[in-house]
C-alpha atoms as a PDB file:
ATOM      1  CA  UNK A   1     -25.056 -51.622   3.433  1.00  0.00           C
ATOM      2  CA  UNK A   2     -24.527 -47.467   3.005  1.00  0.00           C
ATOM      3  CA  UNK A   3     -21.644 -46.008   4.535  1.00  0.00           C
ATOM      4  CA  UNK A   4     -24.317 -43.846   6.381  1.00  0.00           C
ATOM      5  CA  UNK A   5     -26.261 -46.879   8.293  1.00  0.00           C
ATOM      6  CA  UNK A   6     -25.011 -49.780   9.912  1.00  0.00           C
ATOM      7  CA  UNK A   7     -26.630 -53.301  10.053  1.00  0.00           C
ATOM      8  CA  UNK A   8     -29.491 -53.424  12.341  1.00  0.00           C
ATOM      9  CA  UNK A   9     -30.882 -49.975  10.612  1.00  0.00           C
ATOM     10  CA  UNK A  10     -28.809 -47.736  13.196  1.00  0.00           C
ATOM     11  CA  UNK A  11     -27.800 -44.662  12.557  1.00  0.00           C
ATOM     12  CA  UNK A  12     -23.640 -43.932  12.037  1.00  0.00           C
ATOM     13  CA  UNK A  13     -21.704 -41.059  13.609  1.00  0.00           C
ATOM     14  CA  UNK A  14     -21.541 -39.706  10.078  1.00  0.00           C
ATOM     15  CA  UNK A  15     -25.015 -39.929   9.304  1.00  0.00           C
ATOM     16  CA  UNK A  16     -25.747 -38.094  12.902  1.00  0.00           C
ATOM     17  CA  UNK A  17     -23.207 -34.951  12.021  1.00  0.00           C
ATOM     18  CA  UNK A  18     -24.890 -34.557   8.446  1.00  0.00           C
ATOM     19  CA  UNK A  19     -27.609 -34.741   9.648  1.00  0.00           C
ATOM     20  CA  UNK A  20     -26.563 -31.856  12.308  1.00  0.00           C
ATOM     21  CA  UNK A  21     -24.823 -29.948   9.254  1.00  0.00           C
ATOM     22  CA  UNK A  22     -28.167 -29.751   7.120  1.00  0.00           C
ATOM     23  CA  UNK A  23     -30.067 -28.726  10.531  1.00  0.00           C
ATOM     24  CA  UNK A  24     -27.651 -26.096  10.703  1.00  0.00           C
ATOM     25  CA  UNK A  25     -27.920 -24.850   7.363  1.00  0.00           C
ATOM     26  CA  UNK A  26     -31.757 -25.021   7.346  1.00  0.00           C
ATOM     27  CA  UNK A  27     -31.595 -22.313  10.621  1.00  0.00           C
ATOM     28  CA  UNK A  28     -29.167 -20.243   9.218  1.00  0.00           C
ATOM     29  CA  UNK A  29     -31.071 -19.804   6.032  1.00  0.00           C
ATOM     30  CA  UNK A  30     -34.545 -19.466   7.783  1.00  0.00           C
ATOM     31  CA  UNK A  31     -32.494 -16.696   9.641  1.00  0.00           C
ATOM     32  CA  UNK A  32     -31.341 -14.718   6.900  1.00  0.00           C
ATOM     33  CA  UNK A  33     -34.776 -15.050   4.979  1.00  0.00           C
ATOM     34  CA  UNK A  34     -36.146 -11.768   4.840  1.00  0.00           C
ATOM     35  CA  UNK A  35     -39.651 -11.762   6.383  1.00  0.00           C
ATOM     36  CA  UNK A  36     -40.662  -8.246   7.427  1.00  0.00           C
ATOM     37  CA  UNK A  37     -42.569  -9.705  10.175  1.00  0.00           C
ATOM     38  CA  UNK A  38     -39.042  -9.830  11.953  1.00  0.00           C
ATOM     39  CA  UNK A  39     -38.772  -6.548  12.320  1.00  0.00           C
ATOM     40  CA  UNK A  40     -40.359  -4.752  15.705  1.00  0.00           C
ATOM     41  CA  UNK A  41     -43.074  -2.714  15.654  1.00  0.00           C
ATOM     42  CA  UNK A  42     -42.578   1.073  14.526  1.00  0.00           C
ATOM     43  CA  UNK A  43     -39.215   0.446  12.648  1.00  0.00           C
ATOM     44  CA  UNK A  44     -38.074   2.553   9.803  1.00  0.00           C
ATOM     45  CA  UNK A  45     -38.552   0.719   6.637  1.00  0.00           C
ATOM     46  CA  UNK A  46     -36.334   1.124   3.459  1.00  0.00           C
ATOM     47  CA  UNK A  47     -37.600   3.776   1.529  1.00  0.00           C
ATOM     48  CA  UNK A  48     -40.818   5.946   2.350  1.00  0.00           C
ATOM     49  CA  UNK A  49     -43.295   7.331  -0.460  1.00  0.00           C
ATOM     50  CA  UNK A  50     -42.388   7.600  -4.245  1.00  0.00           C
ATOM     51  CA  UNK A  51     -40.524  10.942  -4.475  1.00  0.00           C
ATOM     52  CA  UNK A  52     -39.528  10.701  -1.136  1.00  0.00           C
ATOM     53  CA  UNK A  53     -36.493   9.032   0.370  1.00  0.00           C
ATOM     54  CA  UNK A  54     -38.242   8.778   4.131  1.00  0.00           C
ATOM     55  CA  UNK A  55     -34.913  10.045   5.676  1.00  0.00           C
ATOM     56  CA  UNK A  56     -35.358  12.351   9.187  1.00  0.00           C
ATOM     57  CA  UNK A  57     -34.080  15.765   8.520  1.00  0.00           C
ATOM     58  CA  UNK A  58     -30.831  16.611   8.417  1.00  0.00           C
ATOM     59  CA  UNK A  59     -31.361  20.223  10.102  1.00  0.00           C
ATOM     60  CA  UNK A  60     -33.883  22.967  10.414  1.00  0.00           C
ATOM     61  CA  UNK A  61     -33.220  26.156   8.319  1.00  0.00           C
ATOM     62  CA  UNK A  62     -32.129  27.898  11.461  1.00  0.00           C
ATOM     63  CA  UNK A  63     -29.228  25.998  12.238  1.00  0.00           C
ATOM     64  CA  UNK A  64     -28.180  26.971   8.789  1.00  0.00           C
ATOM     65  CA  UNK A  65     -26.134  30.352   9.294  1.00  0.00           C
ATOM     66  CA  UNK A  66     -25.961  32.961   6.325  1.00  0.00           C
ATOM     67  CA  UNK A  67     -23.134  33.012   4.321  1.00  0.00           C
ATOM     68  CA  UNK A  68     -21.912  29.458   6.267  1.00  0.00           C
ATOM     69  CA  UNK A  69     -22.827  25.875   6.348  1.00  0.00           C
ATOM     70  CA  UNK A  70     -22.922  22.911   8.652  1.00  0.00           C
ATOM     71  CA  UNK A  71     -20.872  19.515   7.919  1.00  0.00           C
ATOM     72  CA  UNK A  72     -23.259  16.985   8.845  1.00  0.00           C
ATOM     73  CA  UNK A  73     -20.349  13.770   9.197  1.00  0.00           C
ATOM     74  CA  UNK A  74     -22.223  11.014   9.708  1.00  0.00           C
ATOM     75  CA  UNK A  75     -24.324  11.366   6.261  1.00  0.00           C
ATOM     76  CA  UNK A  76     -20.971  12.775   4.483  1.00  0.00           C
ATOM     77  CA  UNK A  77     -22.846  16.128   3.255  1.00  0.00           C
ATOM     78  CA  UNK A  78     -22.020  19.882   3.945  1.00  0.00           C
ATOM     79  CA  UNK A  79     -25.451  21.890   4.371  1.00  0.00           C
ATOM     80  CA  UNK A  80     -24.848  25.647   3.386  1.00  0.00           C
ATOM     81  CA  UNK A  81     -26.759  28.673   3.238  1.00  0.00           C
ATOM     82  CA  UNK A  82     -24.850  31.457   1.006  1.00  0.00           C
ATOM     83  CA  UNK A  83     -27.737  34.431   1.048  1.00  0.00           C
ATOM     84  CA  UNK A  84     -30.501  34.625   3.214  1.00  0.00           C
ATOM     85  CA  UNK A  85     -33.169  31.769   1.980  1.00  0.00           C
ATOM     86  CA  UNK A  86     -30.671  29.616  -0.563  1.00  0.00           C
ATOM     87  CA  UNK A  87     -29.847  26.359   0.303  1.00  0.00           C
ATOM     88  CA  UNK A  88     -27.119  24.194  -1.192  1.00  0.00           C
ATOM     89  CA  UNK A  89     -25.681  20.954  -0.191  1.00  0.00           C
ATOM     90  CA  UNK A  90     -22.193  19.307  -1.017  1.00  0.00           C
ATOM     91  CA  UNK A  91     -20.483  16.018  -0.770  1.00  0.00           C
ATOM     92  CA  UNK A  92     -17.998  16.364   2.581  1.00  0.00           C
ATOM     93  CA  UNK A  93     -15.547  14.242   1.055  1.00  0.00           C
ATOM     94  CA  UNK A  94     -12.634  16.675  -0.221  1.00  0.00           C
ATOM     95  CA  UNK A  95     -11.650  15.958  -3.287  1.00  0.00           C
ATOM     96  CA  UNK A  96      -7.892  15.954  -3.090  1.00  0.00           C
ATOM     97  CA  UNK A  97      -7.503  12.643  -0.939  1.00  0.00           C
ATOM     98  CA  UNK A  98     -10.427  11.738   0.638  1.00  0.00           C
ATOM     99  CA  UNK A  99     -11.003  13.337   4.008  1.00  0.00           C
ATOM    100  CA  UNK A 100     -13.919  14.904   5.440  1.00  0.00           C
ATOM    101  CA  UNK A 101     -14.161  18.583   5.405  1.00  0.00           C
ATOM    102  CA  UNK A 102     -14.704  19.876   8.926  1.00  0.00           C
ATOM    103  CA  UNK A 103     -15.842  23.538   9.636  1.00  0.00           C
ATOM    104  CA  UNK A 104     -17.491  26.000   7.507  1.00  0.00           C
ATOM    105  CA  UNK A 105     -16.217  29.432   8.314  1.00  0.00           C
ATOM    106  CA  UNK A 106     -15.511  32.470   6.585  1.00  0.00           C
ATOM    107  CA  UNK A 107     -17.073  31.932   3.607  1.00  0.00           C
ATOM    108  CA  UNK A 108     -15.548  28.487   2.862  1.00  0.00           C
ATOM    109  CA  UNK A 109     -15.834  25.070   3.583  1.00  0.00           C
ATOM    110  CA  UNK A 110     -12.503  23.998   5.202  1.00  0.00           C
ATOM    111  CA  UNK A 111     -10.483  20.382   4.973  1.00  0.00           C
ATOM    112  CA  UNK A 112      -8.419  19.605   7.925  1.00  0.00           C
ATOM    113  CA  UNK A 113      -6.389  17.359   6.185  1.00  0.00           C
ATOM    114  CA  UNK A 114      -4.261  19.379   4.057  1.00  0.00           C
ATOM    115  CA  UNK A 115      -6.001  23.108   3.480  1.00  0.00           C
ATOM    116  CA  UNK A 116      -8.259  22.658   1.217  1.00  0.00           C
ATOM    117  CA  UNK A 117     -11.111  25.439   0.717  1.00  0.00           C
ATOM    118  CA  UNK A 118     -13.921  25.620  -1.047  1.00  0.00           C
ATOM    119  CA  UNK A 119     -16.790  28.033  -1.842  1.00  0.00           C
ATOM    120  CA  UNK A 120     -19.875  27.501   0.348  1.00  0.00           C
ATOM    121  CA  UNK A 121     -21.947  29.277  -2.815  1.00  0.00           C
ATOM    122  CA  UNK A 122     -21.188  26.240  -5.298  1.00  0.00           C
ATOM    123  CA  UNK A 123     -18.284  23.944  -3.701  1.00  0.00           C
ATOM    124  CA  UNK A 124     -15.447  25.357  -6.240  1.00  0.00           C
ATOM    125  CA  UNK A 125     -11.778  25.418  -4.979  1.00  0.00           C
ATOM    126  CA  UNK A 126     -10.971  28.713  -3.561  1.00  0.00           C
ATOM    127  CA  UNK A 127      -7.716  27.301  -1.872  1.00  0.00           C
ATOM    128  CA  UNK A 128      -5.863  24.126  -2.940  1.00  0.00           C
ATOM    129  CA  UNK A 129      -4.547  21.380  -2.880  1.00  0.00           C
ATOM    130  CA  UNK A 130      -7.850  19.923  -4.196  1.00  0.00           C
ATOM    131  CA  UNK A 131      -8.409  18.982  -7.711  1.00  0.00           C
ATOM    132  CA  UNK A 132     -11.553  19.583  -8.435  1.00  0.00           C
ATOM    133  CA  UNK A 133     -15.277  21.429  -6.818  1.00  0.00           C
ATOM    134  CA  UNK A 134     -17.234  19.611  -4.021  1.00  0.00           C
ATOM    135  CA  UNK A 135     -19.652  17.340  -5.764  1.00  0.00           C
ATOM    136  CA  UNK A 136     -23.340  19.080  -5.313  1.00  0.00           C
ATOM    137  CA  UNK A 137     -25.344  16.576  -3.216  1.00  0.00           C
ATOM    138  CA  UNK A 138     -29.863  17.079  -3.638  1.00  0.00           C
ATOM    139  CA  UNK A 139     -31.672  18.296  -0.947  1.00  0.00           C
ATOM    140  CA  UNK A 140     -35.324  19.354  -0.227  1.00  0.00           C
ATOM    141  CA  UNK A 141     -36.087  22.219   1.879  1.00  0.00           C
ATOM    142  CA  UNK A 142     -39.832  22.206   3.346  1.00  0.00           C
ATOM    143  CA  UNK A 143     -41.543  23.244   6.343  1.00  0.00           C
ATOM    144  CA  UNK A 144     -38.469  24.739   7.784  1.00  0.00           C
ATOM    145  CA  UNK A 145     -36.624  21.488   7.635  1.00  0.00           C
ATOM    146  CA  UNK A 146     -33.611  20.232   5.289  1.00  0.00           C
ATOM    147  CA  UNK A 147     -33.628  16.993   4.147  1.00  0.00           C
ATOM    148  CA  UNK A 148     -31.494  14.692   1.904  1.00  0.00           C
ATOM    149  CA  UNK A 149     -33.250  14.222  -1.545  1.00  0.00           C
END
């Protein structure tokens, strides 16, 4: 005799709940298993064409002002436009403690947290407390559209 059957060929209680356990295990695992056929119709996929990260655009060229920017929070990035036609894009994370920068105005892009300002031509510190520049971030500009790189 097995401690998991009883005479007569019966099944125990603890034979039933490993039994329930493995069952368990077996749909959690089928669950995680990464078919793509779970995914509806139409969704956005991981990454799109060699060369080309598939991401939406951040912003058109026109949102961009001259000699501003535009933080863009959600994908931690400042978008700014220092002459006419030049594009650059930053990291949004100020580099004294952390925060997000929050405004671009007067020539500078502004942290809320404890003054920080920096350059919207190349993300140096024009006004501490912050250590060091605004990491540059790639971008593509095409068809009138911005887009991370």
């Amino acid at each position: 005799m097995t401690q998991d059957s009883s005479p007569g060929g019966q099944t125990t209680r603890r034979a039933a709940l490993a039994g329930a356990g493995f069952a368990g295990l077996a749909a959690t695992l089928a669950a995680c298993g990464g078919g793509s056929s779970s995914s509806p119709p139409g969704a956005a996929s991981g990454s799109g064409p060699a060369g080309d990260s598939g991401s939406a655009a951040l912003a058109s060229t026109s949102e961009i002002p001259v000699g501003g920017g535009k933080v863009f929070s959600a994908e931690k990035v400042v978008v700014t436009q220092p002459t006419a036609g030049e594009f650059k894009a930053f990291s949004a994370v100020c580099t004294h403690l952390g925060c997000l920068v929050d405004k671009v105005a007067s020539g500078t892009i502004d942290c809320p947290c404890h003054g920080s300002e920096y350059s919207v031509k190349n993300g140096s510190v024009v006004s501490g407390p912050a250590p060091r520049p605004l990491p540059s971030q790639k971008i593509k500009v095409a068809g009138g559209k911005i887009k991370l790189a």
